[in-house]
PDB file of N, CA and C in Angstrom:
ATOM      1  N   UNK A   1      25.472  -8.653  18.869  1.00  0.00           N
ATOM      2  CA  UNK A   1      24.117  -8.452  18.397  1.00  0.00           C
ATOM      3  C   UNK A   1      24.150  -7.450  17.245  1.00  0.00           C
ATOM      4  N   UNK A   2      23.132  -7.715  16.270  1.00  0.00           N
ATOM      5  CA  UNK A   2      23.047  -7.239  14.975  1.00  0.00           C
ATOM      6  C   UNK A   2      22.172  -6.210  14.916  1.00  0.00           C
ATOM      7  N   UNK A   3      22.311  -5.169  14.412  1.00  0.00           N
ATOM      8  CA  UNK A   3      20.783  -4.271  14.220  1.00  0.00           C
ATOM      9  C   UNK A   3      20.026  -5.074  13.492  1.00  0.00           C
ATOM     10  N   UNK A   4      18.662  -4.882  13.577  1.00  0.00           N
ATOM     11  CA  UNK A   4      17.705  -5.188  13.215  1.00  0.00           C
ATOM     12  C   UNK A   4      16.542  -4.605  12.998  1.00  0.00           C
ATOM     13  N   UNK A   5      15.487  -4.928  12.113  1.00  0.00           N
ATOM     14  CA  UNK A   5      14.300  -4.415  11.804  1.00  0.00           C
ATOM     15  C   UNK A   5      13.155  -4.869  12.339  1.00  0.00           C
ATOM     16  N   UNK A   6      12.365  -3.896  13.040  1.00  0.00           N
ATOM     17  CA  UNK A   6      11.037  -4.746  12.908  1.00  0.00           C
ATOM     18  C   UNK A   6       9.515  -4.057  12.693  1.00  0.00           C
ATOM     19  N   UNK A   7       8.253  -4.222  12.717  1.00  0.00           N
ATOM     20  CA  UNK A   7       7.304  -3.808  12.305  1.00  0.00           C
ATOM     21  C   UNK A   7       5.943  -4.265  13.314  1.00  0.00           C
ATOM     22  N   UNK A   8       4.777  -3.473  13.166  1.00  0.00           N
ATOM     23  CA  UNK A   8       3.642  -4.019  14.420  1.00  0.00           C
ATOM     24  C   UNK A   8       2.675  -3.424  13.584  1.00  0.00           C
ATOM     25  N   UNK A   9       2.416  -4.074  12.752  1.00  0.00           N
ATOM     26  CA  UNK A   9       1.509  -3.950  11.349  1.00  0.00           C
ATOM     27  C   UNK A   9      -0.422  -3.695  12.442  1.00  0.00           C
ATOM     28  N   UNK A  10      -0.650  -4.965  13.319  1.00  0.00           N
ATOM     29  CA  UNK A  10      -1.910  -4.772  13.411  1.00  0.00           C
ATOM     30  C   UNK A  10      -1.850  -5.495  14.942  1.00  0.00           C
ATOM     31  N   UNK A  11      -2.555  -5.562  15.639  1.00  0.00           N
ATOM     32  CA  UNK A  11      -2.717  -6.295  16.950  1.00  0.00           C
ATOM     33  C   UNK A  11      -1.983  -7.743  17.316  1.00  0.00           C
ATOM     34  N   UNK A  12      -1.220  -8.299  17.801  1.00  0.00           N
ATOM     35  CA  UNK A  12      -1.408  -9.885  17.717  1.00  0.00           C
ATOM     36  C   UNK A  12       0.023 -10.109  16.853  1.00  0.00           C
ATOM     37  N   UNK A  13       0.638  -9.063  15.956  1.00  0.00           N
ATOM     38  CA  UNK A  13       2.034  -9.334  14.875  1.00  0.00           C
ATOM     39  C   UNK A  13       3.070  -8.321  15.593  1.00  0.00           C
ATOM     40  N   UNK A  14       4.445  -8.696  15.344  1.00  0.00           N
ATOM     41  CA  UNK A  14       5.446  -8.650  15.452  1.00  0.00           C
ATOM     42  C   UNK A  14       6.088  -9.186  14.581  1.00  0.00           C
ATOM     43  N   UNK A  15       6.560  -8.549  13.268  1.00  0.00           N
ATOM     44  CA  UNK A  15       7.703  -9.302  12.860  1.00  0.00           C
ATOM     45  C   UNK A  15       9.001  -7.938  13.147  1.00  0.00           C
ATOM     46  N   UNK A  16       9.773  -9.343  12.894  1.00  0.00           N
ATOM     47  CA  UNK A  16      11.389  -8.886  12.975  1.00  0.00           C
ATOM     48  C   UNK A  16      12.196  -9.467  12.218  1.00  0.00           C
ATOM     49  N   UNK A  17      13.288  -9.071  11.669  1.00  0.00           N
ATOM     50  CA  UNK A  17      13.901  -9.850  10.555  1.00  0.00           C
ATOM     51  C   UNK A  17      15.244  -8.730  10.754  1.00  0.00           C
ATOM     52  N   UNK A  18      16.106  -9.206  10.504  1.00  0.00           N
ATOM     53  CA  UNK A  18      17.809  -9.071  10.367  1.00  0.00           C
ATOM     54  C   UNK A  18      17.851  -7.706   8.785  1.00  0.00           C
ATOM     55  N   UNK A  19      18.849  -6.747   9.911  1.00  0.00           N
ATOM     56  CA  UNK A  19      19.297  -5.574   8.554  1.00  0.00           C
ATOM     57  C   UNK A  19      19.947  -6.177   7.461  1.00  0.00           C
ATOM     58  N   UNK A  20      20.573  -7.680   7.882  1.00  0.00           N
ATOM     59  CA  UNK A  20      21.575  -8.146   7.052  1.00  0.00           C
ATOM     60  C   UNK A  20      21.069  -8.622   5.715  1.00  0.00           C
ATOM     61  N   UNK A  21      19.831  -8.883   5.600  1.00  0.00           N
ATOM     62  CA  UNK A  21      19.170  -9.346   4.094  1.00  0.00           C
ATOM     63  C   UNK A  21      19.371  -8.347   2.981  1.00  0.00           C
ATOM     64  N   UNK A  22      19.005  -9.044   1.568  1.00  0.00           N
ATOM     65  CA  UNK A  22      19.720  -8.553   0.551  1.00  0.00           C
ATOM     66  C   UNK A  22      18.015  -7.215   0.486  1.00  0.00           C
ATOM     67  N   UNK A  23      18.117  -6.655  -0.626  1.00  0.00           N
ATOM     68  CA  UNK A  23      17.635  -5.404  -0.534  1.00  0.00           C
ATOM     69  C   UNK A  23      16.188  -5.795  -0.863  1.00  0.00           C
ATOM     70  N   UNK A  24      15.671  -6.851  -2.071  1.00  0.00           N
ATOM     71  CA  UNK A  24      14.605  -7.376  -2.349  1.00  0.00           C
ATOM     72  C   UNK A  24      13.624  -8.010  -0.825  1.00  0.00           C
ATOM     73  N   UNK A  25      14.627  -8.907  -0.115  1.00  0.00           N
ATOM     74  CA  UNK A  25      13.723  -9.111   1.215  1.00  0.00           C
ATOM     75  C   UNK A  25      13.505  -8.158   2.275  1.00  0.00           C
ATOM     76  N   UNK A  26      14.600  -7.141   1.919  1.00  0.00           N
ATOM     77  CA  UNK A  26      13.767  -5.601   2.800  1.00  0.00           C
ATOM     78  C   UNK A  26      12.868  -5.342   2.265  1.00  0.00           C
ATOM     79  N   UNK A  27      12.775  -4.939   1.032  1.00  0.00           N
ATOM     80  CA  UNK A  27      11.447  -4.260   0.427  1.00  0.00           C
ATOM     81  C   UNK A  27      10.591  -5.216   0.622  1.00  0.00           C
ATOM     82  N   UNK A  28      10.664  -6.499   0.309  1.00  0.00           N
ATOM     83  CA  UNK A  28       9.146  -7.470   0.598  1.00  0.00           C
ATOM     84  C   UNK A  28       8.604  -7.341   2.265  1.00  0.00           C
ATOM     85  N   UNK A  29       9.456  -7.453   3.001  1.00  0.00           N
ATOM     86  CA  UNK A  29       9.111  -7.329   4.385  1.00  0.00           C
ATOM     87  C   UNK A  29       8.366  -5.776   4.592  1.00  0.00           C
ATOM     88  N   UNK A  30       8.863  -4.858   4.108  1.00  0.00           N
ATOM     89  CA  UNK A  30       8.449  -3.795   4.499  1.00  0.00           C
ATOM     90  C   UNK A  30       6.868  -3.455   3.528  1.00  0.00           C
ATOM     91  N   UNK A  31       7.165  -4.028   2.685  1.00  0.00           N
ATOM     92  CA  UNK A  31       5.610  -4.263   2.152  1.00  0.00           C
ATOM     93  C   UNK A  31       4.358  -5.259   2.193  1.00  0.00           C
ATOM     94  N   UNK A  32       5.042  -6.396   2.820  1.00  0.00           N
ATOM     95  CA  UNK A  32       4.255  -7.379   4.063  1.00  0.00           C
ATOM     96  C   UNK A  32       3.544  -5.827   4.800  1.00  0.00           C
ATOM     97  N   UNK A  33       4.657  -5.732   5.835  1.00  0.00           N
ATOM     98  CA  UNK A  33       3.856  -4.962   6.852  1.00  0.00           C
ATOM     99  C   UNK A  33       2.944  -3.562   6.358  1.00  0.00           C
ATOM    100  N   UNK A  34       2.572  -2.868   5.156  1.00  0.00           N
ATOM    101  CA  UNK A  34       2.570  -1.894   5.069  1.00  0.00           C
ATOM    102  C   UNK A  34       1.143  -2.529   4.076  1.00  0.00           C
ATOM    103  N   UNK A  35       1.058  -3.889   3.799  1.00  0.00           N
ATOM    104  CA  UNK A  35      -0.751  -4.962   3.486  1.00  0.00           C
ATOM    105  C   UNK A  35      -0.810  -5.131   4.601  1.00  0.00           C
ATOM    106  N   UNK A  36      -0.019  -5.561   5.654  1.00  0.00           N
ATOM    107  CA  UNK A  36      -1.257  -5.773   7.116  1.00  0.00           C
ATOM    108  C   UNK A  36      -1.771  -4.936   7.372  1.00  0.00           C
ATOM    109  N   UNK A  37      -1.610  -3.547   8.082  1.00  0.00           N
ATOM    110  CA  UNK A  37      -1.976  -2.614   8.372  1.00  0.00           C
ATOM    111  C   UNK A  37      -3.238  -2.036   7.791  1.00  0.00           C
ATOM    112  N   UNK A  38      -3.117  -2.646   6.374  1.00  0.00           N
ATOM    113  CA  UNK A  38      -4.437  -2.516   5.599  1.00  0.00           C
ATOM    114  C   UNK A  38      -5.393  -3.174   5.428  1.00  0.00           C
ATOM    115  N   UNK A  39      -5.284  -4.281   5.649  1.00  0.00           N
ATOM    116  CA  UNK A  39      -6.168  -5.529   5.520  1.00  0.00           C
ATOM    117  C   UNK A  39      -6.255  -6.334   6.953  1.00  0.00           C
ATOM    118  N   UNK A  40      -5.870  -6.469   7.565  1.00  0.00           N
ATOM    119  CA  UNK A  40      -6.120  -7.210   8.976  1.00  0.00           C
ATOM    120  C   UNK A  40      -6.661  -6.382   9.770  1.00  0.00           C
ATOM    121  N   UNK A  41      -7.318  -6.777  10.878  1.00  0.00           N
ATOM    122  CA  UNK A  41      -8.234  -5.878  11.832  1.00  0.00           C
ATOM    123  C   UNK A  41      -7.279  -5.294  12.869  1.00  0.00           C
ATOM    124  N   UNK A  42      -7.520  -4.619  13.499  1.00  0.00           N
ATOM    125  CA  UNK A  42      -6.892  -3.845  14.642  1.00  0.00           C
ATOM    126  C   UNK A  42      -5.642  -2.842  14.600  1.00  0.00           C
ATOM    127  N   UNK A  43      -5.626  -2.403  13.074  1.00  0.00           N
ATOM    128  CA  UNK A  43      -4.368  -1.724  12.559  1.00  0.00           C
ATOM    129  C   UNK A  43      -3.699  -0.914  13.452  1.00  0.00           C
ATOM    130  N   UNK A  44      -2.007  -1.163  13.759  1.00  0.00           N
ATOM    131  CA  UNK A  44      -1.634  -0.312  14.488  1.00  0.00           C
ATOM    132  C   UNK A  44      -0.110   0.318  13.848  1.00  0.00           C
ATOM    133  N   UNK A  45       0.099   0.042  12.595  1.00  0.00           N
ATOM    134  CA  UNK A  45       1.083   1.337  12.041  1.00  0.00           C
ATOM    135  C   UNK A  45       1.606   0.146  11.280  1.00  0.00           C
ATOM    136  N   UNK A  46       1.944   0.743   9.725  1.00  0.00           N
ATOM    137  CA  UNK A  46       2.698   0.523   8.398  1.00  0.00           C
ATOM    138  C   UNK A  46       3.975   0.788   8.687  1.00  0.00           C
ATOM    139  N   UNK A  47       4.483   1.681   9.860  1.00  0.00           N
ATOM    140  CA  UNK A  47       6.058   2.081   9.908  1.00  0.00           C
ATOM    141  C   UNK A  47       7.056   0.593   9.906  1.00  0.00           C
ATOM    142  N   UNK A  48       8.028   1.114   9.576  1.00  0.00           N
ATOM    143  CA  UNK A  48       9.237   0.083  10.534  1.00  0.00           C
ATOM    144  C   UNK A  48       9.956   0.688  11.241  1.00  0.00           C
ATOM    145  N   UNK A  49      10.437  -0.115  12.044  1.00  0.00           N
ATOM    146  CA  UNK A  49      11.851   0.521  13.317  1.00  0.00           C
ATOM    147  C   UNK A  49      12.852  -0.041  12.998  1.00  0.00           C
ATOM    148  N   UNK A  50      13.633   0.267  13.359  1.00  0.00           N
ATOM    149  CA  UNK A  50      15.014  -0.440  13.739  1.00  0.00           C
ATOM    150  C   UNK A  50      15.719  -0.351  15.064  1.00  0.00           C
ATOM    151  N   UNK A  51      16.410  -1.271  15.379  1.00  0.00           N
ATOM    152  CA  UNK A  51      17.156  -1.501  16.605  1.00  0.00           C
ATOM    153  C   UNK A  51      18.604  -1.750  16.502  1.00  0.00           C
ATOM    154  N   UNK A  52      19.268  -0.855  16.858  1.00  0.00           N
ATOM    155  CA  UNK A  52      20.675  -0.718  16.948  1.00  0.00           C
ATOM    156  C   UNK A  52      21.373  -1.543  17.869  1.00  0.00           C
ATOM    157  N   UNK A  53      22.389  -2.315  17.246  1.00  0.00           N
ATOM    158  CA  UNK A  53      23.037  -3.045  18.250  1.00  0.00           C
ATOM    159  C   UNK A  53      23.138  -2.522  19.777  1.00  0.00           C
ATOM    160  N   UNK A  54      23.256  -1.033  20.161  1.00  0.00           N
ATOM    161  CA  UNK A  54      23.441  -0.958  21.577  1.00  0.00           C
ATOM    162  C   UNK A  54      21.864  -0.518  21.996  1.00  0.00           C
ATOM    163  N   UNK A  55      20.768  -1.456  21.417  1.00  0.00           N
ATOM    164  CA  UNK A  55      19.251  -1.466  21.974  1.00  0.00           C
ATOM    165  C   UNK A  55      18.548  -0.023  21.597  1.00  0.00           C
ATOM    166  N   UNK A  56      18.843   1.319  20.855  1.00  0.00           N
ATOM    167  CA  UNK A  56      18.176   2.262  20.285  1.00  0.00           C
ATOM    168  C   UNK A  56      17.151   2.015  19.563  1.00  0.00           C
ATOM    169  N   UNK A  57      16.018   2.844  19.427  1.00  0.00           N
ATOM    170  CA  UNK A  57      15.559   2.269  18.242  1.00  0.00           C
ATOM    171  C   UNK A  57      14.858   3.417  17.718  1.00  0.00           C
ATOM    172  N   UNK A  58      14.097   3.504  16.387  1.00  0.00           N
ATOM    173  CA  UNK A  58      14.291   4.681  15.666  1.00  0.00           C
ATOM    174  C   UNK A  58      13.733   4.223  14.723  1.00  0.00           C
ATOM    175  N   UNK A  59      12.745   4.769  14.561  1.00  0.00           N
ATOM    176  CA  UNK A  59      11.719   5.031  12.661  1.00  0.00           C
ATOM    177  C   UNK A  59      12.413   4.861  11.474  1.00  0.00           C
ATOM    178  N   UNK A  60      12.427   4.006  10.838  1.00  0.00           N
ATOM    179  CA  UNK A  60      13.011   4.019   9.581  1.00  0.00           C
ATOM    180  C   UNK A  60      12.901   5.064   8.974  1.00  0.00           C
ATOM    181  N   UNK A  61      13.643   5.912   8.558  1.00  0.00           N
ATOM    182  CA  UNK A  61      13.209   7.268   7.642  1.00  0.00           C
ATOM    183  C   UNK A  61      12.279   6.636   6.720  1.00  0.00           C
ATOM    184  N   UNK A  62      12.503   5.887   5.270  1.00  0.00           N
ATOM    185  CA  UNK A  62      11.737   5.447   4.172  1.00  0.00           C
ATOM    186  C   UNK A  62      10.371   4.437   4.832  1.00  0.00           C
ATOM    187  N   UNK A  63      10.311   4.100   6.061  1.00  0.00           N
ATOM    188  CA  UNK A  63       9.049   3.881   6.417  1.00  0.00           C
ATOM    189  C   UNK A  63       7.695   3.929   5.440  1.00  0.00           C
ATOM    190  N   UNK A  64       6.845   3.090   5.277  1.00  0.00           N
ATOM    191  CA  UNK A  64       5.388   3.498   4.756  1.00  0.00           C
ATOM    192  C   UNK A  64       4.907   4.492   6.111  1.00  0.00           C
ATOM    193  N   UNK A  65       3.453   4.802   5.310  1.00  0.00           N
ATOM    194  CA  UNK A  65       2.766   5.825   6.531  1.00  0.00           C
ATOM    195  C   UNK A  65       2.125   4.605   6.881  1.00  0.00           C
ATOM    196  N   UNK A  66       2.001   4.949   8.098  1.00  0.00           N
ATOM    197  CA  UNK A  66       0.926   4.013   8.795  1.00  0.00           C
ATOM    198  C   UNK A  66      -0.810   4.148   9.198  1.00  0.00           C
ATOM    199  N   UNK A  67      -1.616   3.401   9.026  1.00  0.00           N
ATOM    200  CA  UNK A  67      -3.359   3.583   8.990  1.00  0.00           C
ATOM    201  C   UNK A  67      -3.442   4.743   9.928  1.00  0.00           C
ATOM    202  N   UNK A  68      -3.959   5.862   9.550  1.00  0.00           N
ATOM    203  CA  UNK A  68      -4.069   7.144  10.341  1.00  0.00           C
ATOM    204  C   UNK A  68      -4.985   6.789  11.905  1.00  0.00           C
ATOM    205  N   UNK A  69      -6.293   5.411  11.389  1.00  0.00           N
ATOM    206  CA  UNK A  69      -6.995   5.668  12.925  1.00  0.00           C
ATOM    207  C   UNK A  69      -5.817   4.767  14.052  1.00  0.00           C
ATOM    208  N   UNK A  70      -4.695   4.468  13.313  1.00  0.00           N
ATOM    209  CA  UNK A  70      -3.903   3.859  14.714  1.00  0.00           C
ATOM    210  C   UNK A  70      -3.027   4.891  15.688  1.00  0.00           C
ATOM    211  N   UNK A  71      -2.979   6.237  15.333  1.00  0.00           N
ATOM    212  CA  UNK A  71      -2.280   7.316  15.794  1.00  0.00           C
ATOM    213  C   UNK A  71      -3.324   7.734  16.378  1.00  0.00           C
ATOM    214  N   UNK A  72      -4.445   8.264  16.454  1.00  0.00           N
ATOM    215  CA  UNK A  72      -5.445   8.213  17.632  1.00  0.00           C
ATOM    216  C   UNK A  72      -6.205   6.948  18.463  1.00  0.00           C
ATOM    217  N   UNK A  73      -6.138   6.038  17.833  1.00  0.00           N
ATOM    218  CA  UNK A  73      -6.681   4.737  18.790  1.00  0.00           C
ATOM    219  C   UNK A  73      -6.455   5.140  19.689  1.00  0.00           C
ATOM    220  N   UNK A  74      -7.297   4.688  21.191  1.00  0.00           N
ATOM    221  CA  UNK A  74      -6.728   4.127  22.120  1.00  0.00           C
ATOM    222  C   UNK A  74      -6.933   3.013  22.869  1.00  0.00           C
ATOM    223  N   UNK A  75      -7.779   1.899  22.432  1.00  0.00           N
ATOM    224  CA  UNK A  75      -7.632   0.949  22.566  1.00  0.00           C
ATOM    225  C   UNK A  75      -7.223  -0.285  21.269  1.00  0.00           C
ATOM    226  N   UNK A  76      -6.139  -0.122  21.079  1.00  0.00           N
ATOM    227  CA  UNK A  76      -6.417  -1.433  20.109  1.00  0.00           C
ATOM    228  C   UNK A  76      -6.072  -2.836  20.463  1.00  0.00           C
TER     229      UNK A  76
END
């Protein structure tokens, strides 16, 4: 198993996509998720994670910030 990336832009999404892509489809992915968060309803964070082959997982340092009312929500 591969590390991997993934993101939870707004209610209802999950993407995930492979560390292994070239550097242009990181940045597009990570800026996918960082317009959901802004534009779709139920915003719940611009960040990305990653997941380490032995199942860790951990904030992308270069992360976007994520919609501030999703760090106090508590229902979304």
């Amino acid at each position: 198993v591969d590390d991997f990336f993934f993101g939870i832009p707004n209610r209802d999404f999950l993407i995930c996509w492979s560390s292994k892509g070239d550097a242009e489809f990181q940045n597009s992915m990570r800026t996918q998720i960082a317009t959901d968060v802004e534009r779709q309803p139920y915003p719940l964070s611009g960040k990305t994670f990653i997941v380490k082959a032995d199942g860790e997982i951990f904030l992308e340092e270069q992360s976007s910030i994520g919609d501030p009312r999703a760090e106090t929500a508590e229902l979304n």
